[in-house]
PDB file of N, CA and C in Angstrom:
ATOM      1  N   UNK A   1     -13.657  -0.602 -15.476  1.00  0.00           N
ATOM      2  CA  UNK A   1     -13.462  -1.405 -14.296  1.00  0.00           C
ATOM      3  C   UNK A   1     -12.843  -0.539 -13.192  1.00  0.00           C
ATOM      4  N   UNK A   2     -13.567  -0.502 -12.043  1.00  0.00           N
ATOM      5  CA  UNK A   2     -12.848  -0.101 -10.900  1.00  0.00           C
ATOM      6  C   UNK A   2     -11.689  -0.676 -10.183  1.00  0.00           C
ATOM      7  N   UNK A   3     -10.555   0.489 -10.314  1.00  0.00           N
ATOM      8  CA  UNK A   3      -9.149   0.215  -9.502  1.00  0.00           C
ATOM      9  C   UNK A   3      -8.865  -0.291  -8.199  1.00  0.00           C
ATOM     10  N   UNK A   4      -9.049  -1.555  -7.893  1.00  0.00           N
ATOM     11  CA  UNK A   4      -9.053  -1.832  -6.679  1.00  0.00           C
ATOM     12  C   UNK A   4      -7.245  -1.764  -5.602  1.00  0.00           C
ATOM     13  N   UNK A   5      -7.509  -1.179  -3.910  1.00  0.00           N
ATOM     14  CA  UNK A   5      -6.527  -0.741  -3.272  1.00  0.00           C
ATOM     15  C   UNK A   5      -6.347  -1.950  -2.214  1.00  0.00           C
ATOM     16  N   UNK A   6      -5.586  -1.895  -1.968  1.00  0.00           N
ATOM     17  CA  UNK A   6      -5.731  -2.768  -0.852  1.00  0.00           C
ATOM     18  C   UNK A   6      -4.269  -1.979  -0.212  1.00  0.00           C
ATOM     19  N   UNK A   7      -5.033  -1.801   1.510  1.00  0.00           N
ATOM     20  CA  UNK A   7      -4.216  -0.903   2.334  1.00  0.00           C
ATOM     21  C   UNK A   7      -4.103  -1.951   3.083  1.00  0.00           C
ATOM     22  N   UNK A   8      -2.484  -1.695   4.030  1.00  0.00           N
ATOM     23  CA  UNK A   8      -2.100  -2.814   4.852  1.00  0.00           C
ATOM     24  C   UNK A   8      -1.458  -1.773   5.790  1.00  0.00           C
ATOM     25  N   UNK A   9      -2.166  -1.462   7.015  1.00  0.00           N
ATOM     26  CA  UNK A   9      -1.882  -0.587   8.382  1.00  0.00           C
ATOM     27  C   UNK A   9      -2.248  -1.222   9.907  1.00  0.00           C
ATOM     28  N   UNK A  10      -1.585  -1.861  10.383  1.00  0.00           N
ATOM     29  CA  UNK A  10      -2.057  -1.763  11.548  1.00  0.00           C
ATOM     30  C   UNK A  10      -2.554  -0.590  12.517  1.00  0.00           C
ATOM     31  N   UNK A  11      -2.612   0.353  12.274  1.00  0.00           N
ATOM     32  CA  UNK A  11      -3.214   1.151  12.931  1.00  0.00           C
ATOM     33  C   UNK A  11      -5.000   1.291  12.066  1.00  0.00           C
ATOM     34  N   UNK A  12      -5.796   1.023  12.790  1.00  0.00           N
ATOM     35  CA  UNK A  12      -6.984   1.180  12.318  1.00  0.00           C
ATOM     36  C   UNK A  12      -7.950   2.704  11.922  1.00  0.00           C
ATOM     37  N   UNK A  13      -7.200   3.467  12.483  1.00  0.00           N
ATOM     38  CA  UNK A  13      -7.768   5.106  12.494  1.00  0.00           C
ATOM     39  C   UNK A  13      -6.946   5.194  11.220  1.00  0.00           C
ATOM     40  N   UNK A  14      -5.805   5.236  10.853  1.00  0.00           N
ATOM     41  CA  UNK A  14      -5.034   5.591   9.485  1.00  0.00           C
ATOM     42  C   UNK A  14      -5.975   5.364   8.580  1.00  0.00           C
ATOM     43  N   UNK A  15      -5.455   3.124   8.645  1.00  0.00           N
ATOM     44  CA  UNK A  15      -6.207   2.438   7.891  1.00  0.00           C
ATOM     45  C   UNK A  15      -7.644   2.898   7.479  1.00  0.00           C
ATOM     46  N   UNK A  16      -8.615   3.389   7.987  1.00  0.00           N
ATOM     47  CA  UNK A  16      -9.545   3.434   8.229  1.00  0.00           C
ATOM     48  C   UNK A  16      -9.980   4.965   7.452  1.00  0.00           C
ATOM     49  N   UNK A  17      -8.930   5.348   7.826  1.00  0.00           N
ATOM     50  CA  UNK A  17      -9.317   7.272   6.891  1.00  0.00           C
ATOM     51  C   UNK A  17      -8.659   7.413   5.594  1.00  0.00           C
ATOM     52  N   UNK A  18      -7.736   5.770   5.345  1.00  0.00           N
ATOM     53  CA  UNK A  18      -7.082   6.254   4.066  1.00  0.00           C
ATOM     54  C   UNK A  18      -8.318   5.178   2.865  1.00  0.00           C
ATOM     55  N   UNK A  19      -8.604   4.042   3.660  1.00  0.00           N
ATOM     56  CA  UNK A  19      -9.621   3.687   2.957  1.00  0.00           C
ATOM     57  C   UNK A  19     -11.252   4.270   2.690  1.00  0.00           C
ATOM     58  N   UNK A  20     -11.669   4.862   3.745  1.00  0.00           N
ATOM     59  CA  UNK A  20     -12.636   6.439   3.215  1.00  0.00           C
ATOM     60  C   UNK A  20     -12.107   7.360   2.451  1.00  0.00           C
ATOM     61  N   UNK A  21     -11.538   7.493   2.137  1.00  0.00           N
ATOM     62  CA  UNK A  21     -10.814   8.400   1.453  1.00  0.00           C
ATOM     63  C   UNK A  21     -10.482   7.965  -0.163  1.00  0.00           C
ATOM     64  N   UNK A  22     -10.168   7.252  -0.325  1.00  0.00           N
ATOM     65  CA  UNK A  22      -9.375   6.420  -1.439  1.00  0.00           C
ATOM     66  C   UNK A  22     -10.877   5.894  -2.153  1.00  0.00           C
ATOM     67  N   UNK A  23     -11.459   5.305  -1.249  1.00  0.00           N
ATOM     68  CA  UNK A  23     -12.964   5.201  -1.321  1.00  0.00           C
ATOM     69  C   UNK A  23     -14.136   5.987  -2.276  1.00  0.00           C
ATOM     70  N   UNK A  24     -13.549   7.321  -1.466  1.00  0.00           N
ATOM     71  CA  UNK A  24     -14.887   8.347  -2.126  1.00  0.00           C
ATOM     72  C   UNK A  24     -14.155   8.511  -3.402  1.00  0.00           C
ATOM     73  N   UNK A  25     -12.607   8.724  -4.122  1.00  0.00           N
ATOM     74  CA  UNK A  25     -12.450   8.794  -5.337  1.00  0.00           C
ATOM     75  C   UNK A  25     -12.520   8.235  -6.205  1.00  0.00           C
ATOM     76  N   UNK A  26     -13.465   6.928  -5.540  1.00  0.00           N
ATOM     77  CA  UNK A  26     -14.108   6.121  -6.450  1.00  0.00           C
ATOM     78  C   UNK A  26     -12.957   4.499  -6.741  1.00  0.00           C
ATOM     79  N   UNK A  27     -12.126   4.221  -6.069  1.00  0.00           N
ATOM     80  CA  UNK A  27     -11.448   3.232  -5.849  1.00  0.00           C
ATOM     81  C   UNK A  27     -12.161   2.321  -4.954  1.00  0.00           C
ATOM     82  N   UNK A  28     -11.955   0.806  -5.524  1.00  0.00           N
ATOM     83  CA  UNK A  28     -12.410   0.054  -4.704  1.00  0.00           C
ATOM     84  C   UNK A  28     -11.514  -0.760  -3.495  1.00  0.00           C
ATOM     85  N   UNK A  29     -11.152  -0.526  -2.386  1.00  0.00           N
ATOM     86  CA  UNK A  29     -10.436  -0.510  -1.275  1.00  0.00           C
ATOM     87  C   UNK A  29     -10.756  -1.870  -0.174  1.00  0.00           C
ATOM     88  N   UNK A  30      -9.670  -2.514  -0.152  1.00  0.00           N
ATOM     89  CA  UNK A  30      -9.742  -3.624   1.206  1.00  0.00           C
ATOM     90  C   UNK A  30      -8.533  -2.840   1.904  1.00  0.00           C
ATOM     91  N   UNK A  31      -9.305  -2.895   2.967  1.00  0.00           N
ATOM     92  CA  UNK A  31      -7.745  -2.442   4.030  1.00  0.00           C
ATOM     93  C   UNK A  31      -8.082  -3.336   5.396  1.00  0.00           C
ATOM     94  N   UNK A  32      -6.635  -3.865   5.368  1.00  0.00           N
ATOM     95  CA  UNK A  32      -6.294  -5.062   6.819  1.00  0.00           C
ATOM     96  C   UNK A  32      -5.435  -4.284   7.804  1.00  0.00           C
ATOM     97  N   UNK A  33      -5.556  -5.015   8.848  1.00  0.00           N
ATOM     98  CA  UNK A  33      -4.405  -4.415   9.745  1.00  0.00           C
ATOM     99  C   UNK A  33      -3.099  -4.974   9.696  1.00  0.00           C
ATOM    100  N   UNK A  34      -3.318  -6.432   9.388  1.00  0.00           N
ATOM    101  CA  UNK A  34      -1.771  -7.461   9.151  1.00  0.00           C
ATOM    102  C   UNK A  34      -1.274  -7.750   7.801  1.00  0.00           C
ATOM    103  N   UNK A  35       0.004  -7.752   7.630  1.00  0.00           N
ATOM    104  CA  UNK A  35       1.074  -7.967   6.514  1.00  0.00           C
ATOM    105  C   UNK A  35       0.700  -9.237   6.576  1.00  0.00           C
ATOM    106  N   UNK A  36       0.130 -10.240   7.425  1.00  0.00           N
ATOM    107  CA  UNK A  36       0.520 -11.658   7.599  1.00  0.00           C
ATOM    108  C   UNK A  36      -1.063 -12.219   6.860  1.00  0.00           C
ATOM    109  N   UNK A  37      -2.389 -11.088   7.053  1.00  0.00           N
ATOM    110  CA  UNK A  37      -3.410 -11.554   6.430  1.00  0.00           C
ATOM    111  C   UNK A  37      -3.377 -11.119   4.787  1.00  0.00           C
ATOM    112  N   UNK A  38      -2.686  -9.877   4.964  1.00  0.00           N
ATOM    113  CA  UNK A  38      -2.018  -9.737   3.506  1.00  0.00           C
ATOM    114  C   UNK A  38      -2.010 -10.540   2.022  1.00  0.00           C
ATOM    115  N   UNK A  39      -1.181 -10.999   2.896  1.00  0.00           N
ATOM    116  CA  UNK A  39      -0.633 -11.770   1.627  1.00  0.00           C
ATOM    117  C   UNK A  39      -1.192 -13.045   1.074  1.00  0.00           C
ATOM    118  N   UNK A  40      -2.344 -13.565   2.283  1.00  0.00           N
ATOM    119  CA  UNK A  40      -3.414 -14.450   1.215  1.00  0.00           C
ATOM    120  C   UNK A  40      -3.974 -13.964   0.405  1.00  0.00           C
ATOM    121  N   UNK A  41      -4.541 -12.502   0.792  1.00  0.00           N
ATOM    122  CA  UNK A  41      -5.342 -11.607  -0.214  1.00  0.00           C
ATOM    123  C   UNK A  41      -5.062 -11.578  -1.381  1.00  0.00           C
ATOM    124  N   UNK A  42      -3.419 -11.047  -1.300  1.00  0.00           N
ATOM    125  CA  UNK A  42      -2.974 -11.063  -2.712  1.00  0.00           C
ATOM    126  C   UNK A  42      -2.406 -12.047  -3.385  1.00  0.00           C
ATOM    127  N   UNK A  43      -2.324 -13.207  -2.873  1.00  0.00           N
ATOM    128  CA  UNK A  43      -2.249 -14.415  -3.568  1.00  0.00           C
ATOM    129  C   UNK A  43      -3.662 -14.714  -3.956  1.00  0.00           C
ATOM    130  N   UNK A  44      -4.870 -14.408  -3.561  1.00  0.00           N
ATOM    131  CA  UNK A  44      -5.851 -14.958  -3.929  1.00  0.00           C
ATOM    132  C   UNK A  44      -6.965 -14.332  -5.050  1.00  0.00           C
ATOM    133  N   UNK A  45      -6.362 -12.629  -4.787  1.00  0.00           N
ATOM    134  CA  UNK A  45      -7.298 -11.959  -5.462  1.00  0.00           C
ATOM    135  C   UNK A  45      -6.541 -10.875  -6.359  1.00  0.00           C
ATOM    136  N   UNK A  46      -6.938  -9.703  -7.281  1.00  0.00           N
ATOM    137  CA  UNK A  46      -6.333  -8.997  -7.823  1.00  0.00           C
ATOM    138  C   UNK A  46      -6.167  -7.303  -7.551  1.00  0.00           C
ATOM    139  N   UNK A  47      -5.372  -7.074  -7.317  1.00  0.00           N
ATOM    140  CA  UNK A  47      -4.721  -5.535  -6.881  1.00  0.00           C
ATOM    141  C   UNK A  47      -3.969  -4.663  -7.813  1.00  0.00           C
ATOM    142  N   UNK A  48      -4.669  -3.257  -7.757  1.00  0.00           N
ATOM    143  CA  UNK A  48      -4.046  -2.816  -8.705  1.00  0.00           C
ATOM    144  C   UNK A  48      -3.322  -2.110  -8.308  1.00  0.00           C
ATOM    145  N   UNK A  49      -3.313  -2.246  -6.892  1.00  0.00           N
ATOM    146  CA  UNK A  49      -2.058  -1.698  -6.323  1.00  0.00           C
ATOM    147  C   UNK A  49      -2.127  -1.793  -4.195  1.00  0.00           C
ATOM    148  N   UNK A  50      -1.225  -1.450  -3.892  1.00  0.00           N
ATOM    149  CA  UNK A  50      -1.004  -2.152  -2.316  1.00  0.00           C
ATOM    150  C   UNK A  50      -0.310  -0.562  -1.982  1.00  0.00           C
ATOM    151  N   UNK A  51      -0.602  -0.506  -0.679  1.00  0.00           N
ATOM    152  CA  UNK A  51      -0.293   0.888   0.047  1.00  0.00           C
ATOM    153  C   UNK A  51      -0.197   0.138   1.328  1.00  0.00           C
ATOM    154  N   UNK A  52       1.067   0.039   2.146  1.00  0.00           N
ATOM    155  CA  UNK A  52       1.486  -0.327   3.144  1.00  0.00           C
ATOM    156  C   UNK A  52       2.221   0.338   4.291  1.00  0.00           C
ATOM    157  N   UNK A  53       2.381   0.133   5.291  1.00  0.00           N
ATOM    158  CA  UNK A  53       2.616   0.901   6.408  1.00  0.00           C
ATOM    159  C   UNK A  53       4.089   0.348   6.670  1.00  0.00           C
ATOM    160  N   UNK A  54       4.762   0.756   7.441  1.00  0.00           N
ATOM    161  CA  UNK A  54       6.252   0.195   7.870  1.00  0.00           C
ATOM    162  C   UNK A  54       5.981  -0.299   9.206  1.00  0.00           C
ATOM    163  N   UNK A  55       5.185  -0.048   9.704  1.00  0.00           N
ATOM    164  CA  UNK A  55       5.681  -0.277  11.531  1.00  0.00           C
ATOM    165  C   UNK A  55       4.436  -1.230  12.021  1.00  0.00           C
ATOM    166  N   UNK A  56       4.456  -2.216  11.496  1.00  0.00           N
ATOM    167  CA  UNK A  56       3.399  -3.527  12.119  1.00  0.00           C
ATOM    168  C   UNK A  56       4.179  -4.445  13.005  1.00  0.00           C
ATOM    169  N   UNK A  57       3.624  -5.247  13.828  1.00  0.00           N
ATOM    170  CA  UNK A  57       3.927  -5.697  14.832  1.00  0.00           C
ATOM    171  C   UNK A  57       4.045  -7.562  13.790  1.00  0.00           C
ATOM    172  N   UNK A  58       3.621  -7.877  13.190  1.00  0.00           N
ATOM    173  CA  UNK A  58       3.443  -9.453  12.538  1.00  0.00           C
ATOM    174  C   UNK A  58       4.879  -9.766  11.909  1.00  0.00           C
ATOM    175  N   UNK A  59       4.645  -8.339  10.779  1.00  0.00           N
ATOM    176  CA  UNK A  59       5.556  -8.016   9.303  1.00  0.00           C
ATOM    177  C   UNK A  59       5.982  -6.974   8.844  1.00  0.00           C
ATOM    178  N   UNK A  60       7.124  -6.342   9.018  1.00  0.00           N
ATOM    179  CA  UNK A  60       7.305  -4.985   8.745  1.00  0.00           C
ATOM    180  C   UNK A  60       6.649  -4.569   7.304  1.00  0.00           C
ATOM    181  N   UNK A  61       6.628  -3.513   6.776  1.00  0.00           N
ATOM    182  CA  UNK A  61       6.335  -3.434   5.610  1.00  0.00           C
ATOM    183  C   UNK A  61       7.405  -3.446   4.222  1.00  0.00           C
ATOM    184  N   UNK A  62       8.970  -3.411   4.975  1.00  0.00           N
ATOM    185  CA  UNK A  62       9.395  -3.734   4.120  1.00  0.00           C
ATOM    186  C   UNK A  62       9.804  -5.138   3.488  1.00  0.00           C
ATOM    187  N   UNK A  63       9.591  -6.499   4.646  1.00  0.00           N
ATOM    188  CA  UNK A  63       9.264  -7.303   4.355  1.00  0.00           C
ATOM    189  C   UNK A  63       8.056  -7.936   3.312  1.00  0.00           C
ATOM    190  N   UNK A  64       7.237  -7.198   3.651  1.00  0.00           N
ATOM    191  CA  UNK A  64       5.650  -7.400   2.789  1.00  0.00           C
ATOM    192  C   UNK A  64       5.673  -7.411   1.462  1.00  0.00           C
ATOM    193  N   UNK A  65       6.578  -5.864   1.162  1.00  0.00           N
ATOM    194  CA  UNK A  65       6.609  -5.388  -0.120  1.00  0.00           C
ATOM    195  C   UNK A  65       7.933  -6.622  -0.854  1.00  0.00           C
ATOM    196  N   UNK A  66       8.728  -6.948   0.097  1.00  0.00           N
ATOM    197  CA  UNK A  66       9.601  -8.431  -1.045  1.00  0.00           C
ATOM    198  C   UNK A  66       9.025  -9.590  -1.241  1.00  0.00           C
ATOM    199  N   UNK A  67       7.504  -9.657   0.263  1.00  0.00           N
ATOM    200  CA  UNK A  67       6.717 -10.875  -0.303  1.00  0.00           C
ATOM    201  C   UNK A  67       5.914 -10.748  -1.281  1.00  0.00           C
ATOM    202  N   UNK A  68       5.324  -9.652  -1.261  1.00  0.00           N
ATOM    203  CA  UNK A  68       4.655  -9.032  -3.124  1.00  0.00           C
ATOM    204  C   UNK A  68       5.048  -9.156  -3.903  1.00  0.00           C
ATOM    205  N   UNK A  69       6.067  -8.965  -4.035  1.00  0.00           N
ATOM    206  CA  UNK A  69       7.211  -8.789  -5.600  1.00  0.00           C
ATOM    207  C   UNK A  69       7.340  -9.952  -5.573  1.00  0.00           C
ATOM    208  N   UNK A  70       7.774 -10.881  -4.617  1.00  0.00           N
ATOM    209  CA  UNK A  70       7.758 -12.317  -5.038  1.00  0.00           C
ATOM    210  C   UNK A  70       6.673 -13.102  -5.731  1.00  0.00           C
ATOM    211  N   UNK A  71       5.204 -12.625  -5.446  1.00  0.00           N
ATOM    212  CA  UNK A  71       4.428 -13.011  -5.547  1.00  0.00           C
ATOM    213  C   UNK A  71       3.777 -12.351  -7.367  1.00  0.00           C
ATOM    214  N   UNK A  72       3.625 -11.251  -7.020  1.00  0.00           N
ATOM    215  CA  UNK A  72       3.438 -10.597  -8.284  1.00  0.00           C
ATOM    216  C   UNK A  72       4.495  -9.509  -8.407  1.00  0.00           C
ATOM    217  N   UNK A  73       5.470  -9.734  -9.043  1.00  0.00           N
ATOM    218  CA  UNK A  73       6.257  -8.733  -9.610  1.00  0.00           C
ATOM    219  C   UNK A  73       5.952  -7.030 -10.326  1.00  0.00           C
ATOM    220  N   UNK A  74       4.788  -7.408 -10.992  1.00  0.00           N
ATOM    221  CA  UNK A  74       4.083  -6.155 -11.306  1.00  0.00           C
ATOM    222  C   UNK A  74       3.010  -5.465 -10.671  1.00  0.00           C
ATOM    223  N   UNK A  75       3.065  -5.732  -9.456  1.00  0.00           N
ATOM    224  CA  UNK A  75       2.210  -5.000  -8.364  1.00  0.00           C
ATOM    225  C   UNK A  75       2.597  -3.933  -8.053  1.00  0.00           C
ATOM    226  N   UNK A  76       2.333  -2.340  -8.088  1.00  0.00           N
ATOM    227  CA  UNK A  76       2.999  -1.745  -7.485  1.00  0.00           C
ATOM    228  C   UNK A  76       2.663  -1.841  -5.986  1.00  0.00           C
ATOM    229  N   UNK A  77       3.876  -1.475  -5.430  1.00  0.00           N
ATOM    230  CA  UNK A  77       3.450  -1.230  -3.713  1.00  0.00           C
ATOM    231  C   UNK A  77       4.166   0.403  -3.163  1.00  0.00           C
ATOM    232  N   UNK A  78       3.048   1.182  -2.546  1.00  0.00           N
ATOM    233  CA  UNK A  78       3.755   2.503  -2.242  1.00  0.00           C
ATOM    234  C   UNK A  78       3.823   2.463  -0.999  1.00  0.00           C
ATOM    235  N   UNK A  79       4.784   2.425   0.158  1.00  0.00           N
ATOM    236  CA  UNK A  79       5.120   2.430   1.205  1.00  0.00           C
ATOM    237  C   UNK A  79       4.663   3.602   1.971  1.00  0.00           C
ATOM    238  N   UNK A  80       4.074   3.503   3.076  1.00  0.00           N
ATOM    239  CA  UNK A  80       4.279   4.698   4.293  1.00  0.00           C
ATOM    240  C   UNK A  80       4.607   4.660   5.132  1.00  0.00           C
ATOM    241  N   UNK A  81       5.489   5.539   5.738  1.00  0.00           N
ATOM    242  CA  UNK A  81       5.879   5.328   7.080  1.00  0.00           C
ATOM    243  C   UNK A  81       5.954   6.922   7.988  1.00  0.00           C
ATOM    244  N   UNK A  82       6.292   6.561   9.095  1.00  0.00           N
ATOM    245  CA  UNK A  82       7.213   7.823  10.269  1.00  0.00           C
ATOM    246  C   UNK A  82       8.398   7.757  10.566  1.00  0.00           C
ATOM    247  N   UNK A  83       9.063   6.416  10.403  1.00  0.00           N
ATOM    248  CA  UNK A  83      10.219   5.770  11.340  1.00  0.00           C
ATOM    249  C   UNK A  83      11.061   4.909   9.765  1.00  0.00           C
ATOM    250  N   UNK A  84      10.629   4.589   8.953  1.00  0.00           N
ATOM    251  CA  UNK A  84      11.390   4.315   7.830  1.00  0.00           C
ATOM    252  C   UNK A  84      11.595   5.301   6.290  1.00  0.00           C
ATOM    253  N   UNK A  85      12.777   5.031   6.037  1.00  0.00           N
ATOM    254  CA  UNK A  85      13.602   5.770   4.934  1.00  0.00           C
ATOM    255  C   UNK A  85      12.829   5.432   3.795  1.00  0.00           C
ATOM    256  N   UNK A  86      12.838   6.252   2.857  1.00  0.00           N
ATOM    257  CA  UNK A  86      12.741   6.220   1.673  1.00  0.00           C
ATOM    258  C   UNK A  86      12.857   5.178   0.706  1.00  0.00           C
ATOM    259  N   UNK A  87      14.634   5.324   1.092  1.00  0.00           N
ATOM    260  CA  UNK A  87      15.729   4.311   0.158  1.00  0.00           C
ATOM    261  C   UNK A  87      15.497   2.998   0.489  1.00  0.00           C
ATOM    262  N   UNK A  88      14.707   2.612   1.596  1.00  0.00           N
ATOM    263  CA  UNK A  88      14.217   1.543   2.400  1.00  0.00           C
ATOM    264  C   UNK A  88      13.278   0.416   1.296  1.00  0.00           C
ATOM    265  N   UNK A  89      12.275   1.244   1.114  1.00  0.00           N
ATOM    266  CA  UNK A  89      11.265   0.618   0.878  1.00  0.00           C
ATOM    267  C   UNK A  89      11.317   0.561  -0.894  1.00  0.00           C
ATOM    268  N   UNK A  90      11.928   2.005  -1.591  1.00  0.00           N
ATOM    269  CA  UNK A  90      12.687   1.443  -3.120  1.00  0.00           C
ATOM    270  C   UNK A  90      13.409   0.031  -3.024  1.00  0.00           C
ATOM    271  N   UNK A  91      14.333  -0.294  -1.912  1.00  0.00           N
ATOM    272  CA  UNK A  91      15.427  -1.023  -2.173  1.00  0.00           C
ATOM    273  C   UNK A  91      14.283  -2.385  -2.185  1.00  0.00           C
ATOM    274  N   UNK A  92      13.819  -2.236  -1.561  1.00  0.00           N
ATOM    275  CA  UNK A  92      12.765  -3.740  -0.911  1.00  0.00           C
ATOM    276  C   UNK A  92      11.740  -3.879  -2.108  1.00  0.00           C
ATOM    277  N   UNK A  93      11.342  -2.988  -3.013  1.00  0.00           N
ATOM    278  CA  UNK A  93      10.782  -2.645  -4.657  1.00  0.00           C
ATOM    279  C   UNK A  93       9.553  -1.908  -4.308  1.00  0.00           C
ATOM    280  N   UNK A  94       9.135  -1.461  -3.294  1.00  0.00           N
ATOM    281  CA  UNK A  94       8.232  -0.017  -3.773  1.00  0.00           C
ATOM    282  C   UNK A  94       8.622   0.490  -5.026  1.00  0.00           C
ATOM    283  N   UNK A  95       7.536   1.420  -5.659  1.00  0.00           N
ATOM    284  CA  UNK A  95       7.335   2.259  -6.754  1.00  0.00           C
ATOM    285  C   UNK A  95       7.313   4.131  -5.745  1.00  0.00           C
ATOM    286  N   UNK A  96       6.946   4.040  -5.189  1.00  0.00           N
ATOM    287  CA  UNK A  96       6.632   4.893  -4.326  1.00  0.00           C
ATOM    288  C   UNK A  96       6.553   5.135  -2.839  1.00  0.00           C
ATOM    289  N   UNK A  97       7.248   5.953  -2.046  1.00  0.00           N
ATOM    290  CA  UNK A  97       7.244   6.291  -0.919  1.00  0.00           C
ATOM    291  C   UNK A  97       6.519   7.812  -0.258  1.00  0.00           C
ATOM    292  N   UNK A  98       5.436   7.786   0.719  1.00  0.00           N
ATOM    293  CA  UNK A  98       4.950   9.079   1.406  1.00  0.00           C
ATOM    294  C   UNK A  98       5.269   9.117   3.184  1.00  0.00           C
ATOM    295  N   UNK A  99       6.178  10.117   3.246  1.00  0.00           N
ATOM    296  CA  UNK A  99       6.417  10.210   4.544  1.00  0.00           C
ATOM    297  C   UNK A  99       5.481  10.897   5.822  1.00  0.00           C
ATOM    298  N   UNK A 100       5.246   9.856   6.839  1.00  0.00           N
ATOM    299  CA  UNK A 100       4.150  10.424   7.762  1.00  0.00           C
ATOM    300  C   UNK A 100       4.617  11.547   8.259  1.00  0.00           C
ATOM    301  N   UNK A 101       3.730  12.621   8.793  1.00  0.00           N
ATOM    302  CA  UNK A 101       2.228  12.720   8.503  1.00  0.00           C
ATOM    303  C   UNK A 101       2.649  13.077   6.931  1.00  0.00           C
ATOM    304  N   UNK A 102       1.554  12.882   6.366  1.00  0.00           N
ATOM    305  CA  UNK A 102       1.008  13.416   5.288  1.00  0.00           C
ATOM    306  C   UNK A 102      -0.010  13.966   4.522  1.00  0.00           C
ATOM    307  N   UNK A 103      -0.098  14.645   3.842  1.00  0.00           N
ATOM    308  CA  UNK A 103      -1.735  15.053   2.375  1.00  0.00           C
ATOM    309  C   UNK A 103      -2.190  13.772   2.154  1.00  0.00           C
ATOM    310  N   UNK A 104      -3.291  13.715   2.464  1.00  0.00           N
ATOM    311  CA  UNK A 104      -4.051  13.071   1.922  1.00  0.00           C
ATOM    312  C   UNK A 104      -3.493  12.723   0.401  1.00  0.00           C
ATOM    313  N   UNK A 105      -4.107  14.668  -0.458  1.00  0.00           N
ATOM    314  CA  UNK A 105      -3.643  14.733  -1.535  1.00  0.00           C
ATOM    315  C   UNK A 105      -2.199  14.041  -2.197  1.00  0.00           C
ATOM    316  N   UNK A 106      -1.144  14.126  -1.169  1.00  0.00           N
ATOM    317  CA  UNK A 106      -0.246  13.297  -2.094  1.00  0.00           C
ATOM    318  C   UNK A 106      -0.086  12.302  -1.754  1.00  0.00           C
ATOM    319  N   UNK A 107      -0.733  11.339  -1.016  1.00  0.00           N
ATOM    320  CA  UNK A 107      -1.324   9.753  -1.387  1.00  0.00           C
ATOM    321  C   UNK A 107      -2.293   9.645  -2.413  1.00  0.00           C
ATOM    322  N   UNK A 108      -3.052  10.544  -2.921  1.00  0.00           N
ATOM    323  CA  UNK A 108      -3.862  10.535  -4.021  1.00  0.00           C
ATOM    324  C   UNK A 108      -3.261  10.850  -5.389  1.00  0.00           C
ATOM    325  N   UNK A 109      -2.140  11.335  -5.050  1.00  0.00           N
ATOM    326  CA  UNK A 109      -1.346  11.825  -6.459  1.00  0.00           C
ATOM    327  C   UNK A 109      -0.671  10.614  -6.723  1.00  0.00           C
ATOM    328  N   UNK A 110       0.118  10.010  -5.629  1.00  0.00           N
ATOM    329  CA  UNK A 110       0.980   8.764  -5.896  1.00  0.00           C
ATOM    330  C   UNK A 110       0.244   7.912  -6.598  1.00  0.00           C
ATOM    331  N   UNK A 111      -0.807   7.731  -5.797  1.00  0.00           N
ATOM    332  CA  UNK A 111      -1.670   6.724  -6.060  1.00  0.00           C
ATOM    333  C   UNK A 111      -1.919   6.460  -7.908  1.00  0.00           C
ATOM    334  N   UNK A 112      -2.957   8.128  -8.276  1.00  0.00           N
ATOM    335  CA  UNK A 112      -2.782   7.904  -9.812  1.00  0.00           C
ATOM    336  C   UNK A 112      -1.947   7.817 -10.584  1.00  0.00           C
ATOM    337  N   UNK A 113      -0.503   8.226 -10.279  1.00  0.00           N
ATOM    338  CA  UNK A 113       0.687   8.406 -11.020  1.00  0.00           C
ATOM    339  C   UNK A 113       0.887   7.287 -11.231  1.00  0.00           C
ATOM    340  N   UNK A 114       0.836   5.949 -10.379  1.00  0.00           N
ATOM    341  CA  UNK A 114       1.394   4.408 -10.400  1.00  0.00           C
ATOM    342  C   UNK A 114       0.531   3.709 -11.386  1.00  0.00           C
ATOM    343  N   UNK A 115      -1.479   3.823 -11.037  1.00  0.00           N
ATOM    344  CA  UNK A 115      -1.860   3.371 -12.069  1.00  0.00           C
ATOM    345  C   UNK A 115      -2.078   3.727 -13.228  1.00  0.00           C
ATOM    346  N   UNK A 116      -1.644   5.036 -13.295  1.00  0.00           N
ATOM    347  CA  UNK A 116      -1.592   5.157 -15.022  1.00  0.00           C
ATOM    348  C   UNK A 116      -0.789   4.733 -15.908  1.00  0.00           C
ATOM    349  N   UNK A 117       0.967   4.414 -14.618  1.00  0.00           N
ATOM    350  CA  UNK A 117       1.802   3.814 -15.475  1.00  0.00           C
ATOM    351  C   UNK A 117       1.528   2.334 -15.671  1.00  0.00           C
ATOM    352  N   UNK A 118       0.720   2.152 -15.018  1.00  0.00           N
ATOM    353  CA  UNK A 118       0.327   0.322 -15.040  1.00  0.00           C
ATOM    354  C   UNK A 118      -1.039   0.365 -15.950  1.00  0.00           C
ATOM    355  N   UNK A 119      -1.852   1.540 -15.905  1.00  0.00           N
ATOM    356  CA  UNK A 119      -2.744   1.127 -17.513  1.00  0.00           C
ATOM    357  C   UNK A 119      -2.594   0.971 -18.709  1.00  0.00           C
TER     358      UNK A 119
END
């Protein structure tokens, strides 16, 4: 079964190159621009994991990631940002944090490291 992503960026060029990307390694990828369309998604459908942005205009992302955990506790969520901490998005229950700019590659490393601990 293919690992499905679901990216949450308001910026659409990010959004947009991390889901081509995530894409070609053979992940199956929804990416939104809003925290606020979000979270029907993942109330409605299944994720094997969430990659979120910090700096949206609806819902920050560290908000998002406590409405996840509320929602599904065993979701991981790996945070990105430019403008937020680390300790930020652990405290709020990320599994993982990548600070902008970044590798591709180590959004791709995070990425497998989380679902292998969740296979």
């Amino acid at each position: 079964m293919t690992e499905r992503i679901l990216i949450v960026d308001d910026d659409r060029i990010i959004g947009g190159l991390l889901r081509d990307y995530l894409g070609s390694l053979g992940y199956e990828v929804l990416c939104l621009e809003s925290a606020r369309d979000a979270i029907p998604q993942i109330e409605a459908e299944s994720f094997d994991i969430v990659i979120t942005d910090y700096d949206m205009p609806d819902m920050d992302g560290l908000d998002l990631t406590r409405v996840i955990k509320k929602i599904n506790p065993t979701l991981p969520v790996i945070g990105i940002s430019a403008s937020c901490h680390e300790r930020r998005f652990i405290d709020a229950g990320a599994v993982h944090f990548v600070s902008k700019p970044f590798r591709l590659r180590q959004l791709k490393e995070a990425v497998e490291n989380h679902l292998k601990a969740v296979r």
